[in-house]
N, C-alpha and C. Protein backbone atom coordinates (compact mmCIF):
# COMPACT_ATOMS: atom_id res chain seq x y z
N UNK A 1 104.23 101.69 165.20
CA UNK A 1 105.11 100.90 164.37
C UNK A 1 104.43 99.60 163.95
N UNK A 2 103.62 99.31 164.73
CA UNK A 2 103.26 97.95 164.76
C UNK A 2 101.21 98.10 163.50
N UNK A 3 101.58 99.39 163.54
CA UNK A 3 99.90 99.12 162.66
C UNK A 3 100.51 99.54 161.25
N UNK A 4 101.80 100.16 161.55
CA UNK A 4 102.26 100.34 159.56
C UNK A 4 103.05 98.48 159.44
N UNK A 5 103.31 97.81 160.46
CA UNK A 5 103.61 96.55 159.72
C UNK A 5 103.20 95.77 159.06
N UNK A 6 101.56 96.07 160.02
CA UNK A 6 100.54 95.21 159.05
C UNK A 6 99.94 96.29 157.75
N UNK A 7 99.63 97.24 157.64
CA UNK A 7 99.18 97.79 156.59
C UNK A 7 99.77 97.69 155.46
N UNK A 8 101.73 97.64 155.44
CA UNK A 8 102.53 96.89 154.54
C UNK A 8 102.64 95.87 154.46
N UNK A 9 102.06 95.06 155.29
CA UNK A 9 102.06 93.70 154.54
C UNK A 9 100.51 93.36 153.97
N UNK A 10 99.76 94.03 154.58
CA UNK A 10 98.84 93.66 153.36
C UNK A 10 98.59 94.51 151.98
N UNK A 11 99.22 95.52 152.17
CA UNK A 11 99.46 95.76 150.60
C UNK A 11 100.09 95.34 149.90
N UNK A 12 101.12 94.58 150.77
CA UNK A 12 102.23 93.91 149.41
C UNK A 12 101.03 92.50 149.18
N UNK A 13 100.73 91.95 150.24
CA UNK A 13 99.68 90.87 149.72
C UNK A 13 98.96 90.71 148.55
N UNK A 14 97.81 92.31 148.48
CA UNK A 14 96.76 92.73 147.98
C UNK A 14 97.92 92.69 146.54
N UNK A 15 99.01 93.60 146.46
CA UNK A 15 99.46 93.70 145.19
C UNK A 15 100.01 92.49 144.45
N UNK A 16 100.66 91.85 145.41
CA UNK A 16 101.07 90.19 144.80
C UNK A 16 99.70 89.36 144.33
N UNK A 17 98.37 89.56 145.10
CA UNK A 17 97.76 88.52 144.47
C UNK A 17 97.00 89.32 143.43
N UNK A 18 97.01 90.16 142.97
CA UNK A 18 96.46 90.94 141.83
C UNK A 18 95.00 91.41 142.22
N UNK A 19 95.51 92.42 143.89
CA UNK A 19 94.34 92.92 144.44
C UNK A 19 93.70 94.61 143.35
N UNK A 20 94.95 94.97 142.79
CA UNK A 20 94.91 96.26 142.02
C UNK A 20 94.57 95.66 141.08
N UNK A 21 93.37 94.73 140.67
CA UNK A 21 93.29 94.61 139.22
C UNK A 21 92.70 96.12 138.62
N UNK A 22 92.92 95.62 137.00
CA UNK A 22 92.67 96.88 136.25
C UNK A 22 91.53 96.65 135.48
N UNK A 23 90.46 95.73 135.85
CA UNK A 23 88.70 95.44 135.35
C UNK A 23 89.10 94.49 134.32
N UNK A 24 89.97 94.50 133.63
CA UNK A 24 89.76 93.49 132.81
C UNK A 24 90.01 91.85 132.93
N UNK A 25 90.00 91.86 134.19
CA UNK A 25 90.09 89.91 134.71
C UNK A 25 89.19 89.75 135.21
N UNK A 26 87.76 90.14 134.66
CA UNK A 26 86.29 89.70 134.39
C UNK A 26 86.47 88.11 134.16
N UNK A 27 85.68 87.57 135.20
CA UNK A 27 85.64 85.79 134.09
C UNK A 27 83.77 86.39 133.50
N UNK A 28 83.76 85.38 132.47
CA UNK A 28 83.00 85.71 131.73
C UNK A 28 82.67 84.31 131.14
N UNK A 29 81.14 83.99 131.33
CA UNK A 29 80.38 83.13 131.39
C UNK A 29 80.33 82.95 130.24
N UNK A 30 80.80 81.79 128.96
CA UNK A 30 80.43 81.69 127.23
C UNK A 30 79.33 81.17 126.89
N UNK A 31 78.90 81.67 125.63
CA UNK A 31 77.63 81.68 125.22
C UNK A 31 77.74 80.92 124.03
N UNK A 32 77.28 79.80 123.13
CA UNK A 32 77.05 78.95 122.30
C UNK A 32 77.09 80.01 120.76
N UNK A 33 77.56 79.77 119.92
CA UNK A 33 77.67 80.42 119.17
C UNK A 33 78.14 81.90 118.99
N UNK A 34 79.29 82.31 119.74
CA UNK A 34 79.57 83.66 119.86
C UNK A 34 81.05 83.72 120.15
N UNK A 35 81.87 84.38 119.53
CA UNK A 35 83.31 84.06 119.87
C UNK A 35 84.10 85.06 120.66
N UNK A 36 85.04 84.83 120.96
CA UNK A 36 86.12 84.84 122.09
C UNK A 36 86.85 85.41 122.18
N UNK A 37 87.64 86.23 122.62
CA UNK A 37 89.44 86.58 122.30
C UNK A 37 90.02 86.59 123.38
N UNK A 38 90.69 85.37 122.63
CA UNK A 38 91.54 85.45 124.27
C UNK A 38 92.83 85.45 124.15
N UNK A 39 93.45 85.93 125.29
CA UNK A 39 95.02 85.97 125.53
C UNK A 39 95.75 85.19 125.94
N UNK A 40 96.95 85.38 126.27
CA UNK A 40 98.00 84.59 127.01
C UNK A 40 97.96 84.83 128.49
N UNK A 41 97.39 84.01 128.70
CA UNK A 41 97.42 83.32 130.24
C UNK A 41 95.86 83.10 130.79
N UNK A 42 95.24 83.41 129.83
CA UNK A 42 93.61 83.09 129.92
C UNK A 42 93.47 81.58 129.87
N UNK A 43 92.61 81.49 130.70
CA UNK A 43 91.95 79.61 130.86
C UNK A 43 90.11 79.65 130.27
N UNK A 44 89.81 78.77 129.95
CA UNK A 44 89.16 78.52 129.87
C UNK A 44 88.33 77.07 130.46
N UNK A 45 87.48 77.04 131.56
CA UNK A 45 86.84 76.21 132.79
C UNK A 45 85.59 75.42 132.21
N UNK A 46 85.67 74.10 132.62
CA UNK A 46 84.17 73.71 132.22
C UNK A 46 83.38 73.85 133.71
N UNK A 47 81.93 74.59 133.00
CA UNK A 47 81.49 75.02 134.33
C UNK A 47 80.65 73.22 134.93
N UNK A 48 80.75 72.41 134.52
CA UNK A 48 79.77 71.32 134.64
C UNK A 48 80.42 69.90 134.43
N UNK A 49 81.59 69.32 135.01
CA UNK A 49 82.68 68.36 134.77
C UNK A 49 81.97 67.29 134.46
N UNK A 50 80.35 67.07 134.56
CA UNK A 50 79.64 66.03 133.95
C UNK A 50 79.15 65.61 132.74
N UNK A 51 79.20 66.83 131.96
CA UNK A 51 78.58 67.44 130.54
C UNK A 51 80.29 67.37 130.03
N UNK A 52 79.54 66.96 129.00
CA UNK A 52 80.51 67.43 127.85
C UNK A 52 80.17 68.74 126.96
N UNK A 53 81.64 68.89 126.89
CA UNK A 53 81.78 70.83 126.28
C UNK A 53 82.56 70.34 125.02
N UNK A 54 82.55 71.40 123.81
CA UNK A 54 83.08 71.05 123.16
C UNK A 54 83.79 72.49 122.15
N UNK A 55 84.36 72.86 121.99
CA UNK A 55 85.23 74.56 121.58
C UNK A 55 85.51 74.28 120.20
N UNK A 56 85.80 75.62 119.58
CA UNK A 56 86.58 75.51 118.37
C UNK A 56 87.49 76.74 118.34
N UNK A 57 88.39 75.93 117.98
CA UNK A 57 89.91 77.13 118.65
C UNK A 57 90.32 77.51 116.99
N UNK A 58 90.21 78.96 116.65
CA UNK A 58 90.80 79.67 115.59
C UNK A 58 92.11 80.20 116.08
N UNK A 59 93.34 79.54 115.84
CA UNK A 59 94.41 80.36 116.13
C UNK A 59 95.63 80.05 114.71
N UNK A 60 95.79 81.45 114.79
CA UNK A 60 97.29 81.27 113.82
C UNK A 60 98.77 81.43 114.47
N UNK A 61 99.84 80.55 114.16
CA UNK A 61 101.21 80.17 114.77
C UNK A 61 101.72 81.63 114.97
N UNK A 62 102.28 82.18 115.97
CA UNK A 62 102.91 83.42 116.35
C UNK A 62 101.97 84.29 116.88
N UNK A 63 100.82 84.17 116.71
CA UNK A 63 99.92 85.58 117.46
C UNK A 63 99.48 84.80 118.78
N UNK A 64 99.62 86.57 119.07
CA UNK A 64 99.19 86.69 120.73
C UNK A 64 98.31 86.47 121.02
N UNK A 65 96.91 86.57 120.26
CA UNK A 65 95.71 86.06 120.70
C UNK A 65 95.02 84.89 119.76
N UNK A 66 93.93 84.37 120.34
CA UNK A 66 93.13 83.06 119.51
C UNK A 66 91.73 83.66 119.76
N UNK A 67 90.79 83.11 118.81
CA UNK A 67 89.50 83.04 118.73
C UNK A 67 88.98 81.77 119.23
N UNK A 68 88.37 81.87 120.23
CA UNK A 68 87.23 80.44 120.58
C UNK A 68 85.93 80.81 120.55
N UNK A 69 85.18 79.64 120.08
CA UNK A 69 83.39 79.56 119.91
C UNK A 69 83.65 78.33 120.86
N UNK A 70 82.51 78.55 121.74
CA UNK A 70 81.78 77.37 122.06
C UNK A 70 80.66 76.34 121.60
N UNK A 71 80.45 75.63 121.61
CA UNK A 71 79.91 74.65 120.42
C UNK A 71 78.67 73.87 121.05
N UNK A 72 79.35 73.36 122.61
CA UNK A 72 78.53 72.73 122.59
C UNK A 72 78.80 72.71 124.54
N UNK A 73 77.60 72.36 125.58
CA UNK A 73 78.40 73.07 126.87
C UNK A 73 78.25 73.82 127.30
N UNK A 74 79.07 74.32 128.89
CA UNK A 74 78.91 75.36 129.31
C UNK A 74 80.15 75.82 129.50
N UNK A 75 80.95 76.67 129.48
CA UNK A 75 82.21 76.88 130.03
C UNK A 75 82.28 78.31 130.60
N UNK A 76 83.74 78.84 131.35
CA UNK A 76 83.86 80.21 131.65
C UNK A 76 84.83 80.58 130.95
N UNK A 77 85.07 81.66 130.53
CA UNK A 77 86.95 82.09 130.56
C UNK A 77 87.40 82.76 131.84
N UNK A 78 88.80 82.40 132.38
CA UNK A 78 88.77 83.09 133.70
C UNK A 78 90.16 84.21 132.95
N UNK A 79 89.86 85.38 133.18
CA UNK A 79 90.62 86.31 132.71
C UNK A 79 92.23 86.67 133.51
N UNK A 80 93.23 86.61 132.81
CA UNK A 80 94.27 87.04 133.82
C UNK A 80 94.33 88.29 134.09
C-alpha cells in the first residue's frame, strides 16, 4: 500500500510540473538576425543581465502568435 502511495504521488507531481512534456518546450538559444515564433506563454530570457539585448517584436492585435528577431545580445526563449 505504502509503495503505490508514493508512485501516485509522484506521478501526479511529474504530471503537474509538466514532467509529460510533448518536445516542444525546447528553450532555444536566439541567434542575431533570424526570427522567432512565438506563443502565448513563451518568455523570452536575457542570457547575460550585463549586456544589453535588444528585440524587434512583429506582432499584429488579436493573433496568437508574434515574430521576434534579435538585434542585438544574447537571449533564450524558454518554451511553455
Amino acid at each position: 500500500m505504502k509503495k503505490l502511495l508514493i508512485f501516485t504521488s509522484i506521478a501526479v507531481v511529474l504530471i503537474g510540473c509538466g514532467g509529460s512534456g510533448s518536445g516542444s518546450s525546447a528553450d532555444e538559444t536566439m541567434v542575431t538576425a533570424q526570427l522567432y515564433t512565438l506563443k502565448k506563454g513563451d518568455k523570452i530570457v536575457k542570457i547575460d543581465a550585463n549586456k544589453t539585448t535588444f528585440l524587434k517584436i512583429h506582432h499584429t492585435d488579436g493573433a496568437k502568435e508574434s515574430v521576434v528577431e534579435l538585434i542585438e545580445g544574447n537571449a533564450t526563449i524558454i518554451r511553455k
